[in-house]
C-alpha atoms as a PDB file:
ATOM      1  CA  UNK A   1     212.271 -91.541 101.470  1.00  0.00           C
ATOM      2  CA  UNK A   2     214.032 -90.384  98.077  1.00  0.00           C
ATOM      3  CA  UNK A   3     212.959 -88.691  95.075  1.00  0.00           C
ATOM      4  CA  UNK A   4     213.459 -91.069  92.068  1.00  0.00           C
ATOM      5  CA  UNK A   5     215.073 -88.448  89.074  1.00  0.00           C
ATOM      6  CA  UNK A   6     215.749 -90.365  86.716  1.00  0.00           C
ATOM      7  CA  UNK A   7     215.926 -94.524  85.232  1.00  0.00           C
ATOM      8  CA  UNK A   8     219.971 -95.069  84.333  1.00  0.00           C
ATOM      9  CA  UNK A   9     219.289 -98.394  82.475  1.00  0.00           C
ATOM     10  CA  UNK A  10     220.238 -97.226  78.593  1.00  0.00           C
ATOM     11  CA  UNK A  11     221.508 -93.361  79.462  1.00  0.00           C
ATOM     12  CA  UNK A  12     224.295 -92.483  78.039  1.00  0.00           C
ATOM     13  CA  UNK A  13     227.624 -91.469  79.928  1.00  0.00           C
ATOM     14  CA  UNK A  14     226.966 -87.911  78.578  1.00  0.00           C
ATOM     15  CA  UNK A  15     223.548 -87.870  79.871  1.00  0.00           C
ATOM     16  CA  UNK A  16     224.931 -89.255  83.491  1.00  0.00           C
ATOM     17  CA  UNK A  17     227.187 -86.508  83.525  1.00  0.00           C
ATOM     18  CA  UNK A  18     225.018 -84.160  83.302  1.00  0.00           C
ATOM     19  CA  UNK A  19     222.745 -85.089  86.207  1.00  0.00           C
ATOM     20  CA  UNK A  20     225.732 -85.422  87.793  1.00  0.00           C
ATOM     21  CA  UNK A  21     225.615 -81.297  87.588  1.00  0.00           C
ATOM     22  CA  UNK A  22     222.235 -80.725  89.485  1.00  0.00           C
ATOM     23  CA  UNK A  23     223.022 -82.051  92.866  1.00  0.00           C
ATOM     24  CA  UNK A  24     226.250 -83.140  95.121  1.00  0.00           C
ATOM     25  CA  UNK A  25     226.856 -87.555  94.407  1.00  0.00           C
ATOM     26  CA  UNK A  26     228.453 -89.801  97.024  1.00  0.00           C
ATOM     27  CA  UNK A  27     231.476 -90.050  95.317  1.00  0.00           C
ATOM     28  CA  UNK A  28     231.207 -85.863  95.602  1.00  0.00           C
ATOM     29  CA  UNK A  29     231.354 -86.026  99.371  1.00  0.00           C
ATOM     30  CA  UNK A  30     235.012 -86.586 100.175  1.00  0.00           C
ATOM     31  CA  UNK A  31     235.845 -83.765  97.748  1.00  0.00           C
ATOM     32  CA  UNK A  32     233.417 -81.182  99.431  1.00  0.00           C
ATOM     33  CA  UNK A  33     234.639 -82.270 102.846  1.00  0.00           C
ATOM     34  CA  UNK A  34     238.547 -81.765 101.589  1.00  0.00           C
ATOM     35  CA  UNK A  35     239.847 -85.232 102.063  1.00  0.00           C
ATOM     36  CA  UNK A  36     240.407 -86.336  98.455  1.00  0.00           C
ATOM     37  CA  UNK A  37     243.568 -85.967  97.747  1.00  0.00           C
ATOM     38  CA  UNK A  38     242.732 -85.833  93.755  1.00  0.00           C
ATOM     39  CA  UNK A  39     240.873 -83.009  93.395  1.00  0.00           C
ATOM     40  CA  UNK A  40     240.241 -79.875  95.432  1.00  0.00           C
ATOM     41  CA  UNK A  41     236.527 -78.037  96.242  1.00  0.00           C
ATOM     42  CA  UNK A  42     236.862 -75.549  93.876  1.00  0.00           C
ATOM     43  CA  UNK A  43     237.729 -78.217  91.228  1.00  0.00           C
ATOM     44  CA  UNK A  44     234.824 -80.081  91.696  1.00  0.00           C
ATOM     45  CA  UNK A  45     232.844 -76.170  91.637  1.00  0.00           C
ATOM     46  CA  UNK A  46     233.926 -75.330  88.391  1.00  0.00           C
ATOM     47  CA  UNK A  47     232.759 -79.244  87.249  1.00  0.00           C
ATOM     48  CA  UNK A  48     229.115 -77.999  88.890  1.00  0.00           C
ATOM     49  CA  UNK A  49     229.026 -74.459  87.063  1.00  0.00           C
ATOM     50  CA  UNK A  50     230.206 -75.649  83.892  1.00  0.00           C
ATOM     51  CA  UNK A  51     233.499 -74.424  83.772  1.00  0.00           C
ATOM     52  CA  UNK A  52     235.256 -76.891  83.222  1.00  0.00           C
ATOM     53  CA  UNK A  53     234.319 -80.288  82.146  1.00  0.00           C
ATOM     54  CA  UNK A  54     234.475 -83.443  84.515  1.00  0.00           C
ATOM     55  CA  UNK A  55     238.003 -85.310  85.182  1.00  0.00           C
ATOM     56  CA  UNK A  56     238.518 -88.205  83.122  1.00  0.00           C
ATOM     57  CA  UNK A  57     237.741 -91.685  84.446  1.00  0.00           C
ATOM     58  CA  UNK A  58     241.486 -93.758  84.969  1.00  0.00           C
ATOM     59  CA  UNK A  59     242.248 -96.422  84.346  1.00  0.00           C
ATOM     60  CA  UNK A  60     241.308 -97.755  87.806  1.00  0.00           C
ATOM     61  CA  UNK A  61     238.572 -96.407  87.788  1.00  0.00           C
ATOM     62  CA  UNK A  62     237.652 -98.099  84.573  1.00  0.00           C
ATOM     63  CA  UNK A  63     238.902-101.267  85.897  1.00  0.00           C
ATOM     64  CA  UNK A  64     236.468-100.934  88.754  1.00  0.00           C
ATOM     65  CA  UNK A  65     233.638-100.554  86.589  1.00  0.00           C
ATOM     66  CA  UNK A  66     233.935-103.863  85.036  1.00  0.00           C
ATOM     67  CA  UNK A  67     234.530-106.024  88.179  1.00  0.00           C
ATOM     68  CA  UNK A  68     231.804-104.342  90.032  1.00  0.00           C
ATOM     69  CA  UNK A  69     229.534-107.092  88.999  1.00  0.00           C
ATOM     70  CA  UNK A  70     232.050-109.812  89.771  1.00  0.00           C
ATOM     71  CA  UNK A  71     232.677-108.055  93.525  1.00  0.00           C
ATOM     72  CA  UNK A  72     229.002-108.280  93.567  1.00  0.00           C
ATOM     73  CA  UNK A  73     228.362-111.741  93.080  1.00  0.00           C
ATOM     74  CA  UNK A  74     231.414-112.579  95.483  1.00  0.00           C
ATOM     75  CA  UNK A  75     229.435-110.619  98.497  1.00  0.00           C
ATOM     76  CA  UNK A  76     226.234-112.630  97.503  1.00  0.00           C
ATOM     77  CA  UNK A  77     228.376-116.015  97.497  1.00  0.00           C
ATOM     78  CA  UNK A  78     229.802-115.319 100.733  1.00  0.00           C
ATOM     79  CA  UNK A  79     226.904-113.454 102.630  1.00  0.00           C
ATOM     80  CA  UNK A  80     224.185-115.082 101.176  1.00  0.00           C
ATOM     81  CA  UNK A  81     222.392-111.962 100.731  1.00  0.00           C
ATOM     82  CA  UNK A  82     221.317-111.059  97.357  1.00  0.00           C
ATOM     83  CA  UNK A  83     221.879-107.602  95.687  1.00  0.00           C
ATOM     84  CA  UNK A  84     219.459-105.796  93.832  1.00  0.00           C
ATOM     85  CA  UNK A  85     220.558-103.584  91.161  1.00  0.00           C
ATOM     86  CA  UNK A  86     219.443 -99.991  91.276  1.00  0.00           C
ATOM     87  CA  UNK A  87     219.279 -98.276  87.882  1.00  0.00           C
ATOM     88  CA  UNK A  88     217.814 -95.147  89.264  1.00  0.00           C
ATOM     89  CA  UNK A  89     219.156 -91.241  89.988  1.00  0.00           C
ATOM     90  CA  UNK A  90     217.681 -90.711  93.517  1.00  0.00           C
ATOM     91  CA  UNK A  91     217.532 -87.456  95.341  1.00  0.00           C
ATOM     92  CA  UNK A  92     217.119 -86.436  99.197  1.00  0.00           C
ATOM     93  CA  UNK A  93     213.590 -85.195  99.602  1.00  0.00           C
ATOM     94  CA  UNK A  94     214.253 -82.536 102.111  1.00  0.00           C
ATOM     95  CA  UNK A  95     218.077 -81.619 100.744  1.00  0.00           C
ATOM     96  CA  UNK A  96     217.525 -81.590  96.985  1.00  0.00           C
ATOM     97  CA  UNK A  97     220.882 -80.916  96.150  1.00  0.00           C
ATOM     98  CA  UNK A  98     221.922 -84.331  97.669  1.00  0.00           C
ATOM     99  CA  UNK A  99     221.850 -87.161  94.997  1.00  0.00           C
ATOM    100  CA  UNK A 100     222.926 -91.119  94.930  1.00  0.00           C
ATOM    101  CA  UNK A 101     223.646 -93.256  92.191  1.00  0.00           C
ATOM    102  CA  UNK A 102     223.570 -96.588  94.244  1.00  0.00           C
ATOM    103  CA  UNK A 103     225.236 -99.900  93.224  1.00  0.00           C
ATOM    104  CA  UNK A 104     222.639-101.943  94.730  1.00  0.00           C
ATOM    105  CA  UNK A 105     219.950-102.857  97.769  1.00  0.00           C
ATOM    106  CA  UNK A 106     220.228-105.494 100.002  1.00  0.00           C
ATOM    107  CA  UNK A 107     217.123-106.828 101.474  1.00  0.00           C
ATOM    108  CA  UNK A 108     217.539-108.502 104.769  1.00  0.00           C
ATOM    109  CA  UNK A 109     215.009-109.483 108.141  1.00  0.00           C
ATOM    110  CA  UNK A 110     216.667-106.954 109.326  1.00  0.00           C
ATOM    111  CA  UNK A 111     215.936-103.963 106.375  1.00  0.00           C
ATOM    112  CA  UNK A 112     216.857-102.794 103.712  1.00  0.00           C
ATOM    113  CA  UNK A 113     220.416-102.163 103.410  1.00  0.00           C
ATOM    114  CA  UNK A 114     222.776 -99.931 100.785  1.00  0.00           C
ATOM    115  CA  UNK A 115     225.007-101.880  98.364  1.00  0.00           C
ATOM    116  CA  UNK A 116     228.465-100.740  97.740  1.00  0.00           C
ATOM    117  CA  UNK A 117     231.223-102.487  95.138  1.00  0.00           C
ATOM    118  CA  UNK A 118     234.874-101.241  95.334  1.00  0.00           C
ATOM    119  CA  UNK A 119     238.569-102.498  94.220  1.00  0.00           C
ATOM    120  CA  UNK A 120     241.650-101.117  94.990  1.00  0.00           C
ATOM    121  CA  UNK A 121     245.514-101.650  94.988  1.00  0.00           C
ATOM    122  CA  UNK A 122     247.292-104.141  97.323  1.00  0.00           C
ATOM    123  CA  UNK A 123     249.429-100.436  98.554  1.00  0.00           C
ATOM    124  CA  UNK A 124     245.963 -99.694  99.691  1.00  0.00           C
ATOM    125  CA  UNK A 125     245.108-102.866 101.953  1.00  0.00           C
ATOM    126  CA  UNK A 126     246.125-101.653 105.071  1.00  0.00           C
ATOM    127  CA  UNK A 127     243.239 -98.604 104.722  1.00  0.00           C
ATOM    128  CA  UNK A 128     240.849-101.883 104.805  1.00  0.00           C
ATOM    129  CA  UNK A 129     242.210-103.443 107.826  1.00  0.00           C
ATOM    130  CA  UNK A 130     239.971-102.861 110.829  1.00  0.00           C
ATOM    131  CA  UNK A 131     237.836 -99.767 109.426  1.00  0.00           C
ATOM    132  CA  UNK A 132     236.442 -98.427 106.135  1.00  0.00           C
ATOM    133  CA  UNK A 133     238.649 -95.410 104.534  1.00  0.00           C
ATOM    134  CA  UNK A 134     237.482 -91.951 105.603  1.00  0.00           C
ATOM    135  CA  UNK A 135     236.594 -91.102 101.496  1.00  0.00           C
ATOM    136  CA  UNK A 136     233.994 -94.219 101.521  1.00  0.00           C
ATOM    137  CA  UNK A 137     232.836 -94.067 104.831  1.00  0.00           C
ATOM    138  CA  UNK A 138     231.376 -90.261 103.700  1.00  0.00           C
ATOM    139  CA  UNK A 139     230.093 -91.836 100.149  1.00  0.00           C
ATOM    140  CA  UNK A 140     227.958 -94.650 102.583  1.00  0.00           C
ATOM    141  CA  UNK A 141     227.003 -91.984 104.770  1.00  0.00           C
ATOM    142  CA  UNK A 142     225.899 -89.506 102.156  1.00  0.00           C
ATOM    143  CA  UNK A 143     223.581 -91.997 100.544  1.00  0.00           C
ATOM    144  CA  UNK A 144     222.272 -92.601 103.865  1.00  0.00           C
ATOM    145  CA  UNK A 145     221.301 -89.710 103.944  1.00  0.00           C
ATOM    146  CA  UNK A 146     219.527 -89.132 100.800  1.00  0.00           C
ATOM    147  CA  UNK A 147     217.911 -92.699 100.996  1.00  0.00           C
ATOM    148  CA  UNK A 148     217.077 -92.698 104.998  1.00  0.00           C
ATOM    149  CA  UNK A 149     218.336 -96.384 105.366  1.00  0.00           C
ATOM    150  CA  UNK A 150     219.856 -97.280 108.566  1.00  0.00           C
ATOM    151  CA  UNK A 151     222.895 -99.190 107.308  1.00  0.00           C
ATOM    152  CA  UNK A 152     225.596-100.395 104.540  1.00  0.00           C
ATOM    153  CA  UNK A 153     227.626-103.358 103.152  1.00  0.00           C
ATOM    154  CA  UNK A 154     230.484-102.360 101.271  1.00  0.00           C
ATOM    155  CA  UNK A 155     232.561-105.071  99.372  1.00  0.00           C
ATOM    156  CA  UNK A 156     235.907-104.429  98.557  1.00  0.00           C
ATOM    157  CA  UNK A 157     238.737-106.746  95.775  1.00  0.00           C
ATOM    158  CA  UNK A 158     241.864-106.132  96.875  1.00  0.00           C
ATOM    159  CA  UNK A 159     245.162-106.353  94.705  1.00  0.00           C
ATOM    160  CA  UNK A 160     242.915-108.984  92.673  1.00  0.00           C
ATOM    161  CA  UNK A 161     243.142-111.262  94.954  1.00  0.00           C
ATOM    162  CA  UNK A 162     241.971-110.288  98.485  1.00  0.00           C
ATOM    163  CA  UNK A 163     238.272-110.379  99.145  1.00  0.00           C
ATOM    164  CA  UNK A 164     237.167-108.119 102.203  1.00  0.00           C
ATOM    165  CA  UNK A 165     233.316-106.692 103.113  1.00  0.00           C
ATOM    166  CA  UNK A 166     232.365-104.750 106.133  1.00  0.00           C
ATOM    167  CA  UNK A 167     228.785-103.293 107.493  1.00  0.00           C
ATOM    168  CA  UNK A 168     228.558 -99.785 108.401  1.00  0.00           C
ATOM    169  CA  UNK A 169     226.219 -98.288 110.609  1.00  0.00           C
ATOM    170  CA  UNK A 170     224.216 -94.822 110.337  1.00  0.00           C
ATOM    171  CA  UNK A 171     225.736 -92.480 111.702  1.00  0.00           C
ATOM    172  CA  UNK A 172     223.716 -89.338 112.540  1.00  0.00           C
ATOM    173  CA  UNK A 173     225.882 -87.062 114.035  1.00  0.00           C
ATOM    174  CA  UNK A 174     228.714 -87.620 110.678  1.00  0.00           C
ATOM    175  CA  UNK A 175     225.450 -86.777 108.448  1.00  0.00           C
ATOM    176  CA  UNK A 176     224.265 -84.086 109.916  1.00  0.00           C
ATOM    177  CA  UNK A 177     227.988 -82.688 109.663  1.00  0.00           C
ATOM    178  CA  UNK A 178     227.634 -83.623 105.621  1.00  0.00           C
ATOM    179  CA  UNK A 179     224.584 -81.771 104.952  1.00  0.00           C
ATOM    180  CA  UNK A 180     225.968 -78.568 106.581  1.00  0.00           C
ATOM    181  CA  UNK A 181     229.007 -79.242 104.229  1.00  0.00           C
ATOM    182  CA  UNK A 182     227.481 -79.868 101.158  1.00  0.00           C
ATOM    183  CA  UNK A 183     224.969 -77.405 101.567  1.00  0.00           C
ATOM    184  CA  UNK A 184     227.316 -74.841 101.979  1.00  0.00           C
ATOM    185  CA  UNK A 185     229.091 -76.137  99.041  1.00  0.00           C
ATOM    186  CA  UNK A 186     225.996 -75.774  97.114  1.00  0.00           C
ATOM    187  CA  UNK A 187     225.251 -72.370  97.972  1.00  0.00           C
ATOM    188  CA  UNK A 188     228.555 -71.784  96.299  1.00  0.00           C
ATOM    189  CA  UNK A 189     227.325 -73.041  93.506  1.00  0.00           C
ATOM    190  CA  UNK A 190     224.249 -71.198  93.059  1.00  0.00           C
ATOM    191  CA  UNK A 191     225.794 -68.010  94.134  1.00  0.00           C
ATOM    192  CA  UNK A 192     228.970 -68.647  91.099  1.00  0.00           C
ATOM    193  CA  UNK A 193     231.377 -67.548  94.399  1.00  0.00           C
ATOM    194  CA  UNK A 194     234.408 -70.542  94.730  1.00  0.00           C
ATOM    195  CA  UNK A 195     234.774 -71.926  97.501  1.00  0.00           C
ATOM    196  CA  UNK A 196     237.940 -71.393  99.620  1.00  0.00           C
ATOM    197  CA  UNK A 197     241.486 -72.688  98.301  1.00  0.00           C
ATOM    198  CA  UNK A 198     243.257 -75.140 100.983  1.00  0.00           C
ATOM    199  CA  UNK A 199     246.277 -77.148 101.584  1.00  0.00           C
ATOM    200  CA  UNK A 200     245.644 -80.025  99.394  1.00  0.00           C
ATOM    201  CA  UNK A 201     248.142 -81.119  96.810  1.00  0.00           C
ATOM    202  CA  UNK A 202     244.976 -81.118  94.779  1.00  0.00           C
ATOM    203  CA  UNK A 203     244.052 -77.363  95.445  1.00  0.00           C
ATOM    204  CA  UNK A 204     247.947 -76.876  94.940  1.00  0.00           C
ATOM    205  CA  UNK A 205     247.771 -78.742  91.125  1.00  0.00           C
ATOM    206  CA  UNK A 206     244.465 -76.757  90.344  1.00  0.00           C
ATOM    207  CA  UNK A 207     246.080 -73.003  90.821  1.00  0.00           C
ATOM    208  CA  UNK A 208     248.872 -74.344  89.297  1.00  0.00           C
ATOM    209  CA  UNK A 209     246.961 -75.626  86.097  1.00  0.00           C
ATOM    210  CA  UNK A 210     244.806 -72.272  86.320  1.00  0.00           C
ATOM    211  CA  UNK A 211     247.729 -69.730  85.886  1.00  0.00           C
ATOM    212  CA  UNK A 212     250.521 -71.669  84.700  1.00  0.00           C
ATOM    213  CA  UNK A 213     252.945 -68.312  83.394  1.00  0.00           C
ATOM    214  CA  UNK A 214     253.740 -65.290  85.095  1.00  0.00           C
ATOM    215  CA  UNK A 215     253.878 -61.975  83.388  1.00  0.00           C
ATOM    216  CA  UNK A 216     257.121 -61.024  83.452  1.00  0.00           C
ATOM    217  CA  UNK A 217     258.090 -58.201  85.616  1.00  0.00           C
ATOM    218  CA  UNK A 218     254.462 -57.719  86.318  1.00  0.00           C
ATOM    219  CA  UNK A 219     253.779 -56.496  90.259  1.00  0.00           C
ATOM    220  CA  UNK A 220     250.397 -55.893  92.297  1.00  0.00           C
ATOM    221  CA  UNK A 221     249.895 -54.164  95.731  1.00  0.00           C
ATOM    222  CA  UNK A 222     248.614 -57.067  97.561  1.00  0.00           C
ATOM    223  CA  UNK A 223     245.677 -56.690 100.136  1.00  0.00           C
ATOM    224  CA  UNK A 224     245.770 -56.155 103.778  1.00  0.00           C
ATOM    225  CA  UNK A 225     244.651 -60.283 103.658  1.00  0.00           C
ATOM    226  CA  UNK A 226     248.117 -61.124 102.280  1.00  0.00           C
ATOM    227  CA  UNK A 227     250.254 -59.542 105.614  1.00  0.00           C
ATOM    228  CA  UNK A 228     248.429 -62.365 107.666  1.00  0.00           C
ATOM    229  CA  UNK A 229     249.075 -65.101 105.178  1.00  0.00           C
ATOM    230  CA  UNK A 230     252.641 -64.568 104.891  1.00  0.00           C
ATOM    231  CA  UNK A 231     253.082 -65.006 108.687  1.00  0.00           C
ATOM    232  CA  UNK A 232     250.827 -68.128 108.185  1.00  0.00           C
ATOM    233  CA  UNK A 233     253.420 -69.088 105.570  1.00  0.00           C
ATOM    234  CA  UNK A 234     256.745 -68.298 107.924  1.00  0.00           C
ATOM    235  CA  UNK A 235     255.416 -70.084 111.064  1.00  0.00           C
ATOM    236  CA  UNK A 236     254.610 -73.059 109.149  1.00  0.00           C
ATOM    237  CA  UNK A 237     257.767 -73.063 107.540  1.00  0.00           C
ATOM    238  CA  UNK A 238     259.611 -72.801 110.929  1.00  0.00           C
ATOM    239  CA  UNK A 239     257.612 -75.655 112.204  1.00  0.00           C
ATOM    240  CA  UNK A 240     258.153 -77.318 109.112  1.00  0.00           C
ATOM    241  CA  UNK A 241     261.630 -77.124 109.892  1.00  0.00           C
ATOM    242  CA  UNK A 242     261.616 -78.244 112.841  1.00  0.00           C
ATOM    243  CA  UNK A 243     259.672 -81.281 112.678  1.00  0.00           C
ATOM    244  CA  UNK A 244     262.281 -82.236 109.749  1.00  0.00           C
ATOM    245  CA  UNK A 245     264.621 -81.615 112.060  1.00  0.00           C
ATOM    246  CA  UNK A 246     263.416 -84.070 114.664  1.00  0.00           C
ATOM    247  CA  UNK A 247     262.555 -86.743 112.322  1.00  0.00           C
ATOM    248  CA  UNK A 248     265.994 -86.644 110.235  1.00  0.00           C
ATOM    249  CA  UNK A 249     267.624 -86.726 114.307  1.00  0.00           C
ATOM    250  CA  UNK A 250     265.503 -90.023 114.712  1.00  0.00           C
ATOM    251  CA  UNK A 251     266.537 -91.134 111.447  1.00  0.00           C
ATOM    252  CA  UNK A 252     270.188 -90.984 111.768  1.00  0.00           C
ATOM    253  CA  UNK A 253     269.976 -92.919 115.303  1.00  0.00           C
ATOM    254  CA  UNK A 254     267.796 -95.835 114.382  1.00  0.00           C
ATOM    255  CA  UNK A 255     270.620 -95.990 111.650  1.00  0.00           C
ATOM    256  CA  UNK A 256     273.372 -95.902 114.236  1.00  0.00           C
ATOM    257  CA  UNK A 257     271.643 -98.528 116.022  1.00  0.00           C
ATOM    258  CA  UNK A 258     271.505-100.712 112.966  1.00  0.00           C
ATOM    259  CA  UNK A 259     274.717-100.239 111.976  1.00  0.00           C
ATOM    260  CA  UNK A 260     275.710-102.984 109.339  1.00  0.00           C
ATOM    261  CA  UNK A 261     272.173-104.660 109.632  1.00  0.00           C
ATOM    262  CA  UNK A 262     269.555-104.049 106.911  1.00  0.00           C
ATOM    263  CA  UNK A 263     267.010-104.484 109.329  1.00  0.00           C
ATOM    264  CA  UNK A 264     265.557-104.222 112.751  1.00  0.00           C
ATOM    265  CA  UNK A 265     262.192-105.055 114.483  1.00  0.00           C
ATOM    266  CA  UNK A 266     260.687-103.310 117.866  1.00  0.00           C
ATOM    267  CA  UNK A 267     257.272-104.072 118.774  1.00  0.00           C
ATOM    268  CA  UNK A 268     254.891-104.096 115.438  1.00  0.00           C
ATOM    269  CA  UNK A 269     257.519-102.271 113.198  1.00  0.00           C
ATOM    270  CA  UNK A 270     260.259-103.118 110.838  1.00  0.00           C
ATOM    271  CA  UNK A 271     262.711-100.234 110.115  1.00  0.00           C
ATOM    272  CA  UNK A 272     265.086-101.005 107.162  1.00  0.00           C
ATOM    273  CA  UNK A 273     268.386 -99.467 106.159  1.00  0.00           C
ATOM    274  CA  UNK A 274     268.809-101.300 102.853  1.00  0.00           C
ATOM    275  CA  UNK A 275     272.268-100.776 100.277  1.00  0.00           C
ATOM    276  CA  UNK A 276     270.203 -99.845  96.737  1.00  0.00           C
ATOM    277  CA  UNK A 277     272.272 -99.436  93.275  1.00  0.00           C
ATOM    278  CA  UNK A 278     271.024 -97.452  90.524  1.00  0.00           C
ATOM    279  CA  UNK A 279     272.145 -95.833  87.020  1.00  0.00           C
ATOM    280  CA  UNK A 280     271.927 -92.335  86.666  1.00  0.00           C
ATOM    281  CA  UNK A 281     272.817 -90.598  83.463  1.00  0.00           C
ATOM    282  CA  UNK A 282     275.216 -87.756  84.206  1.00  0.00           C
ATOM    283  CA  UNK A 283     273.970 -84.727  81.890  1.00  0.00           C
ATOM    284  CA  UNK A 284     276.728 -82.509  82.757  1.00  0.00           C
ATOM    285  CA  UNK A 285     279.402 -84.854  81.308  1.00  0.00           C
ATOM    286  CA  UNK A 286     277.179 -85.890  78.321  1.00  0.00           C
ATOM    287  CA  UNK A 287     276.367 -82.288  77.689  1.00  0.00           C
ATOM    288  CA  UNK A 288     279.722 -81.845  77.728  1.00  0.00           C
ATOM    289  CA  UNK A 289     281.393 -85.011  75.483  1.00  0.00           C
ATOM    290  CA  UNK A 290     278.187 -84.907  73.437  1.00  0.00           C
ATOM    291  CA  UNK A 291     276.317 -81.908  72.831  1.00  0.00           C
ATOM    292  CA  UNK A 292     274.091 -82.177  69.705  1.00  0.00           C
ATOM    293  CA  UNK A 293     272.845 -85.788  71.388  1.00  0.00           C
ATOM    294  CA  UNK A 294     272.568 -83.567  74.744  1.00  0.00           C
ATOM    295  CA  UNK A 295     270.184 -81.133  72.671  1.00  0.00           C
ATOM    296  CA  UNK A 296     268.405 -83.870  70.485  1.00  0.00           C
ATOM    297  CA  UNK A 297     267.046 -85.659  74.284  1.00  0.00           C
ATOM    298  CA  UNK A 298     266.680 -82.801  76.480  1.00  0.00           C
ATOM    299  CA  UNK A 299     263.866 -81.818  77.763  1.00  0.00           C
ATOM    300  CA  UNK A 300     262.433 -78.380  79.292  1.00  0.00           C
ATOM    301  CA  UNK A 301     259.992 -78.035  82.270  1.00  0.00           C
ATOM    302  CA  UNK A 302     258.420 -75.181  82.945  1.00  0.00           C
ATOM    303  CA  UNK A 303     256.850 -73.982  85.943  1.00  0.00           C
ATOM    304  CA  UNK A 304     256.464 -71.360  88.777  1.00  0.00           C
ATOM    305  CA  UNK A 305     258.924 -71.205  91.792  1.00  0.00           C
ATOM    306  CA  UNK A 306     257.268 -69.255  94.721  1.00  0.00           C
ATOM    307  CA  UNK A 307     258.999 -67.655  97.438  1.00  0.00           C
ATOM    308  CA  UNK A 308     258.984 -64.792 100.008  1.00  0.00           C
ATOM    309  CA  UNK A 309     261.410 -61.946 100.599  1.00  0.00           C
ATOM    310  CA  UNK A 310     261.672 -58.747 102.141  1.00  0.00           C
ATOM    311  CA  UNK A 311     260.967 -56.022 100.093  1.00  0.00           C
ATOM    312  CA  UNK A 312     264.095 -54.051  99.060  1.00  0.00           C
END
């Protein structure tokens, strides 16, 4: 059974974002688990502790604020099964640091049931196919968790124009996995120590952002830590290598095979070779022919190239 924190009917964004701070949401659970490919662990710490302040809602997400209702009623037209809203902030009795913000209940012979509204792209449809994408299927499981219901219906509008909804099961053995997660995640939290860097393009724009200029000429005696990294860093890069290797080998023999055809079909995929024009400004001759409109429209990026040498 869960804690009831706090009525959300009249609170104010700012107020929502900070309860936000006192406990891991479902929307939290793909980041702590290091499958959301926006933003990284120790992102989503420093949002937690305060230091630094929440990401910006998008414009999809904004989007998918305003047809939640409409996705609603759509599940209720086709299901027959009525939502009720939930305007409540509920915690997990036993794991207090677990909190939901649910979209609705649906009340069934069966049970009661969690209500989830989504929309995505049309790039995103084939996610929706036969399953529920990994980052949602750990939101529904998480407020199973802090709720103790037994099961989900999660509507999705895709493209704006394709209507899908799927039930999802508890699954014990995927929440027990969450709560060791995010309860090690919280413990990072309350202890102020970050949690691990990893390999996600996320982790990789967050130490970017956080030290975006090197000191020039400045040099540190790395730790003993560092030795084993770097032969992390040039295996992967050999394998790296190698699998590029491979697929550009496969990639110029489908293209023999297709010779002068644009495209070819084996079993349940397409592969296309297709002729594409584009315009590219040439900077080197306008820099050239036209310097002062060269300088006027260029533009400087700045950023940090990393590499690995032996020490001279």
């Amino acid at each position: 059974m869960a804690i009831v924190l706090a009525s959300t009917e009249n609170m104010s964004n700012e107020e929502w974002l900070d309860w936000r701070k006192q406990g891991i949401g479902g929307s939290d659970a793909g980041v702590v688990c290091g499958i959301n490919k926006y933003k990284s662990p120790v992102e989503l710490w420093m949002e937690k502790t305060e230091q630094m302040p929440p990401q910006e809602a998008g414009e999809a997400a904004y989007w998918g604020n305003r047809l939640e209702s409409l996705v609603t009623e759509e599940f209720t037209l086709r299901t027959g099964n009525e939502v009720i809203p939930v305007h409540q902030i509920l915690q997990n009795e036993e794991h207090q640091f677990m909190l939901a913000n649910l979209d609705g209940l649906v009340k069934t012979a069966d049970g009661e049931f969690i209500f989830e509204a989504k929309t995505t792209s049309v790039f995103n449809s084939s996610e929706w196919e036969n399953s529920v994408p990994d980052i949602y299927m750990l939101q529904l499981q998480h407020y199973m968790a802090v709720t103790g219901t037994s099961g989900a219906y999660i509507a999705v509008l895709i493209g704006g124009n394709s209507f899908r909804w799927k039930f999802v099961d508890r699954d014990e053995e995927l929440i027990s996995m969450l709560i060791k997660l995010e309860s090690d995640f919280w413990n990072h939290v309350q202890t102020s120590v970050p949690p691990a860097l990893d390999g996600t393009e996320a982790s990789a724009k967050f130490i970017s952002e956080k030290f975006p200029n090197s000191v020039p000429k400045a040099r540190i005696e790395l730790p003993e830590s560092a030795a084993e990294l770097i032969i992390q860093y040039d295996e992967a890069s050999e394998k790296a290598k190698w699998y590029e290797e491979q697929k550009k080998g496969a990639e110029n023999l489908l293209k023999q095979i297709l010779g002068n055809h644009e495209s070819g079909s084996v079993n349940d995929k397409i592969v296309t070779w297709k002729s594409v024009t584009q315009e590219r400004l040439d900077s080197k001759t306008l820099k050239v022919e036209h310097p002062t409109l060269y300088k006027k429209y260029a533009t400087k990026n700045s950023f940090r190239r990393f590499s690995i040498k032996a020490a001279i």
